[in-house]
Protein backbone atom coordinates (compact mmCIF):
# COMPACT_ATOMS: atom_id res chain seq x y z
CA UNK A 1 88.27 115.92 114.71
CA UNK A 2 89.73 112.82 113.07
CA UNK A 3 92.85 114.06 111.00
CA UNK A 4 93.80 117.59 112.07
CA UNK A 5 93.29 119.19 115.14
CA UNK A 6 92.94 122.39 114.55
CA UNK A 7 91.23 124.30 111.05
CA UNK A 8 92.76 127.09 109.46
CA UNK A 9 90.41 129.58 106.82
CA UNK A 10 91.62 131.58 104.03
CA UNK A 11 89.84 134.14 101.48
CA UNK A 12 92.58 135.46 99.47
CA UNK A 13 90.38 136.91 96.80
CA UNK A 14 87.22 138.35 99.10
CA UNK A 15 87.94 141.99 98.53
CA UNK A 16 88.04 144.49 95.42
CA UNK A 17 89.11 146.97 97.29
CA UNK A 18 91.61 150.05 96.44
CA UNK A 19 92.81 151.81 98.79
CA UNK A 20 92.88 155.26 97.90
CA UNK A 21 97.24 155.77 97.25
CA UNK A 22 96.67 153.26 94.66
CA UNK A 23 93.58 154.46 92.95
CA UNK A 24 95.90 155.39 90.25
CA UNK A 25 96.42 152.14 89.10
CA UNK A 26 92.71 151.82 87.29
CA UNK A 27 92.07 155.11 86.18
CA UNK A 28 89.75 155.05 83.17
CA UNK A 29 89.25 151.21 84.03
CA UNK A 30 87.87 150.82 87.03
CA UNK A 31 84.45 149.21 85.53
CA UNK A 32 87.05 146.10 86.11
CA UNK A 33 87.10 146.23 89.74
CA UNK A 34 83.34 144.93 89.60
CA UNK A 35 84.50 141.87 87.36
CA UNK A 36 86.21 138.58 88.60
CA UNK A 37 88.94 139.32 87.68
CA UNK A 38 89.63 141.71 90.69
CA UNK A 39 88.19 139.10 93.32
CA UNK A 40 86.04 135.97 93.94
CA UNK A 41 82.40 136.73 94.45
CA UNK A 42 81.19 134.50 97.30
CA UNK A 43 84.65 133.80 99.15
CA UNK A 44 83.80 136.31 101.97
CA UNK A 45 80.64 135.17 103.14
CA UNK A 46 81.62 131.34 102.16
CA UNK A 47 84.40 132.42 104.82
CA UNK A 48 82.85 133.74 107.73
CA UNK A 49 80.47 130.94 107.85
CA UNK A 50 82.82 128.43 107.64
CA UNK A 51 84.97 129.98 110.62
CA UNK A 52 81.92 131.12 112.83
CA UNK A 53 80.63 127.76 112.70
CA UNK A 54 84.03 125.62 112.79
CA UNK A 55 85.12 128.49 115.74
CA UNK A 56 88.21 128.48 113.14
CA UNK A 57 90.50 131.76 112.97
CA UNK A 58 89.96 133.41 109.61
CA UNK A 59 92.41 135.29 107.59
CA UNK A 60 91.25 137.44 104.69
CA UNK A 61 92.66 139.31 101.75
CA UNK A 62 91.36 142.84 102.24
CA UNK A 63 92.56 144.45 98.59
CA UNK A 64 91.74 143.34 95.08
CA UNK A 65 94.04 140.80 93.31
CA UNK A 66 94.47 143.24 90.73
CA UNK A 67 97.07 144.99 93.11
CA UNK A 68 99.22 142.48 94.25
CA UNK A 69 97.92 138.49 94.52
CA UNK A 70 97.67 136.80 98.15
CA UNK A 71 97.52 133.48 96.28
CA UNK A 72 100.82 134.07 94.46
CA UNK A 73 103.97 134.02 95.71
CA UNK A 74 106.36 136.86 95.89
CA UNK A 75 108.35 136.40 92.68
CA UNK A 76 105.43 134.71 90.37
CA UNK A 77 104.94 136.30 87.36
CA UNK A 78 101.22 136.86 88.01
CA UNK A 79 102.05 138.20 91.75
CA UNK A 80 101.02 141.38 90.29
CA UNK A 81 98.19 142.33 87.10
CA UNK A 82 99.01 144.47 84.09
CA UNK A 83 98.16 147.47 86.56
CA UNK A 84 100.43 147.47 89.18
CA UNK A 85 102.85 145.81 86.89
CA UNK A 86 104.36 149.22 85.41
CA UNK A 87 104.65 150.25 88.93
CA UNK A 88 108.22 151.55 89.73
CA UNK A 89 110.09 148.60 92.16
CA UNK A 90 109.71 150.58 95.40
CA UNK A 91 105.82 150.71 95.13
CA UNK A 92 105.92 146.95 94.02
CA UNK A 93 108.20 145.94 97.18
CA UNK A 94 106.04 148.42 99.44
CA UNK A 95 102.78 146.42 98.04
CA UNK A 96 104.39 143.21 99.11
CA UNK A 97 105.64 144.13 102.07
CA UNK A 98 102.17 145.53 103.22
CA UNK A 99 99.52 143.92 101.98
CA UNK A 100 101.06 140.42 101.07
CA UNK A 101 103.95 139.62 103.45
CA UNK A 102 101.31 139.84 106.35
CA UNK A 103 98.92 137.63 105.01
CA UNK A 104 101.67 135.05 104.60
CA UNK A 105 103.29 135.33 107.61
CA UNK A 106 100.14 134.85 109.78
CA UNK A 107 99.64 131.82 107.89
CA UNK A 108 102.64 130.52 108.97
CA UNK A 109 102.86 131.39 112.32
CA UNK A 110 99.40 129.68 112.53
CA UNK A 111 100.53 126.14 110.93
CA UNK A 112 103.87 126.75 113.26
CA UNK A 113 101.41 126.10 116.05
CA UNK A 114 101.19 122.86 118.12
CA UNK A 115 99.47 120.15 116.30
CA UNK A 116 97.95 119.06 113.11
CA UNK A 117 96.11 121.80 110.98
CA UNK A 118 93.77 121.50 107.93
CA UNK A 119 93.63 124.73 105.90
CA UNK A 120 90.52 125.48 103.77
CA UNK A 121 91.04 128.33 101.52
CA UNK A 122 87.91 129.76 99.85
CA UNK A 123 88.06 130.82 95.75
CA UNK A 124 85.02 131.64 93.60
CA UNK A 125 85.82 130.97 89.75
CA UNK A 126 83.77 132.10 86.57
CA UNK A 127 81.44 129.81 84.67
CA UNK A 128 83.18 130.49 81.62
CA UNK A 129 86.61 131.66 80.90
CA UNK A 130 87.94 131.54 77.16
CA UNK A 131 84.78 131.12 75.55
CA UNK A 132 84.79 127.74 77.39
CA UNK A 133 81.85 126.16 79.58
CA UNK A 134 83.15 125.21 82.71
CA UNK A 135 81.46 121.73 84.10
CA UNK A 136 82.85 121.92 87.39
CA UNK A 137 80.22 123.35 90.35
CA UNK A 138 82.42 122.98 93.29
CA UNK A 139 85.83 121.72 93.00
CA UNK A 140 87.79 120.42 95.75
CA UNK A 141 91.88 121.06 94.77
CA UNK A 142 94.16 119.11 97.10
CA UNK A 143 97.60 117.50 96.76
CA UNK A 144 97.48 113.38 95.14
CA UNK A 145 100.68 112.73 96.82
CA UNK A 146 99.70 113.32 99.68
CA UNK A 147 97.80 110.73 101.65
CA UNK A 148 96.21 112.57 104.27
CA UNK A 149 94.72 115.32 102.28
CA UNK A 150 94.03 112.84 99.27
CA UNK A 151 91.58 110.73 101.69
CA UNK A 152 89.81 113.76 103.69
CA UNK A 153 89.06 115.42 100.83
CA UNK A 154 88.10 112.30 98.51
CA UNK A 155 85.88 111.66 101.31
CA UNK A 156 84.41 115.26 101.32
CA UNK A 157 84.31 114.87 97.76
CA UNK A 158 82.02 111.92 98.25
CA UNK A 159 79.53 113.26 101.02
CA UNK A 160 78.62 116.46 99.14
CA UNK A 161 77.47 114.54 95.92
CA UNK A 162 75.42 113.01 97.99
CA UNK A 163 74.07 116.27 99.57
CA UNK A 164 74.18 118.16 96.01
CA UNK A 165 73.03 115.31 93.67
CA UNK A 166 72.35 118.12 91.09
CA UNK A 167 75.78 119.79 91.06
CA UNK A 168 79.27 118.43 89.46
CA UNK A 169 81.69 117.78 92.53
CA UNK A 170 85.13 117.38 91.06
CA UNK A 171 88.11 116.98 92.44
CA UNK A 172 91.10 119.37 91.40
CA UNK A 173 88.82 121.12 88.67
CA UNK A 174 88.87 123.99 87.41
CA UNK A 175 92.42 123.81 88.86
CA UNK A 176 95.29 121.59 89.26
CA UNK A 177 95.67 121.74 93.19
CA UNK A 178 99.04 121.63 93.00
CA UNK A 179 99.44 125.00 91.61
CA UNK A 180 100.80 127.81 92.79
CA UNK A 181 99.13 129.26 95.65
CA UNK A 182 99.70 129.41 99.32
CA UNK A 183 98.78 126.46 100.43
CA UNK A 184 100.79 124.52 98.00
CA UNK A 185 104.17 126.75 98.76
CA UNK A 186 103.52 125.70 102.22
CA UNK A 187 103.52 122.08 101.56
CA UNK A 188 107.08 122.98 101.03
CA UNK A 189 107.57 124.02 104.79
CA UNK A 190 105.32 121.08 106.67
CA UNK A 191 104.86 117.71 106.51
CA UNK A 192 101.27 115.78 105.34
CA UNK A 193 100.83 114.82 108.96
CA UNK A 194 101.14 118.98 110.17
CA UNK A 195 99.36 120.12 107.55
CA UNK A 196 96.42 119.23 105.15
CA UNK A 197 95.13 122.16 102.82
CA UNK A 198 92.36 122.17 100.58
CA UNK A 199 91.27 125.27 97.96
CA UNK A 200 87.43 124.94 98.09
CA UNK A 201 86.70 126.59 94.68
CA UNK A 202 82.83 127.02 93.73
CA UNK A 203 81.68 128.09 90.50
CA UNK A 204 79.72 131.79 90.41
CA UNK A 205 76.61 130.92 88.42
CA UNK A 206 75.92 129.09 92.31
CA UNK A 207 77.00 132.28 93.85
CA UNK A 208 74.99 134.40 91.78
CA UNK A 209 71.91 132.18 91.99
CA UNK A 210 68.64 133.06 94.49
CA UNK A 211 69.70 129.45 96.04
CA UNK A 212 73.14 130.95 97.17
CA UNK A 213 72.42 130.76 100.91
CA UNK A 214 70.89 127.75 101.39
CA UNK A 215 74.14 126.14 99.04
CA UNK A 216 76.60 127.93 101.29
CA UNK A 217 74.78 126.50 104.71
CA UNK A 218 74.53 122.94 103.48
CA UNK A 219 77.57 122.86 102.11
CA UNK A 220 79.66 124.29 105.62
CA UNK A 221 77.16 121.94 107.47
CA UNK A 222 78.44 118.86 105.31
CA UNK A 223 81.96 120.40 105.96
CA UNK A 224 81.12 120.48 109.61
CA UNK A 225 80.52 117.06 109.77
CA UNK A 226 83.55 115.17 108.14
CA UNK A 227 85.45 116.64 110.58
CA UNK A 228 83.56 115.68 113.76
């Protein structure tokens, strides 16, 4: 591998699940559970490929954003949705301490590992949010300060428009990839040289098209190979 030796996956958003103490929370509303709002459609299985063929460990959110948000951190004021907002503080510091703290802390102890790590975190995002078209088919958010991560990805950035000649490739689109999120708090903790990490956001109208599987093997394939 030429810049990290070791590669790190994330899914924050692949579930909408509730479990059942917290069912509460969208009663009457749960028709928004199967929206994307609640998760992102195509993180999961993006996922699993990406760690079964990069032999990477994979850590996954396992409850619906709606509940508490793995790609916030504690104290943001979208950590939690207008439905576990109202909850009283214990339930909110029970939901972090559960479902959130756990996520976060096996990312760190990972990265706290010997060497130099690349973390790919896989996001889904809707065509169009806002009455507004999004452009953007797979968007690559990264850090422009930092050199290492700058380079790999511009480079990624560069070999998939030339695998996916049809699709827009841009780089921190729809997002800014400095933005909240747990890579970028980590960026705080570790060096560019420890740790490179990359949101690999793709648009759902790809997701939700018949040519979904043969996108998502192509494009871990093209993965595969910037980092032989």
């Amino acid at each position: 591998m030429d810049m990290a030796d070791s590669v790190l996956i994330t899914a924050e958003h692949a579930s909408n699940a509730v479990p059942g103490e917290w069912a509460r929370c969208f009663s009457g509303q749960s028709d928004v559970l199967q929206t994307h709002r609640a998760w992102d459609p195509g993180s999961n299985e993006l996922a699993d490929q990406l760690a079964s063929q990069l032999s990477a460990p994979l850590l996954k959110g396992q409850v619906t954003r709606l509940l508490v948000d793995l790609n916030r951190s504690v104290g943001h004021p979208r950590l939690f949705s207008e439905f576990s907002r109202s909850l009283d503080q214990s339930e909110r510091d029970h939901l972090v301490q559960y479902l959130h703290a756990p996520h976060w802390q096996a990312f760190r102890e990972k990265i706290d590992q010997l060497g130099r790590w690349l973390h790919i975190a896989c996001h889904s995002f809707t065509p169009v949010l806002d009455g507004k078209i999004r452009t953007t088919d797979i968007g690559l958010l990264y850090d422009p300060s930092r050199t290492p991560e700058r380079d790999w990805c511009n480079a990624l950035a560069e070999q998939l428009r030339k695998q996916f000649p049809a699709l827009t490739v841009h780089a921190n689109q729809p997002y800014r990839g400095t933005s909240n999120g747990l890579g970028q708090q980590h960026r705080r903790h570790f060096p560019p040289d420890k740790l490179m990490t990359m949101e690999l956001e793709i648009n759902t109208r790809l997701v939700n098209s018949p040519e979904w599987s043969d996108i998502r093997q192509r494009l871990v394939g093209s993965i595969a190979h910037q980092l032989v």
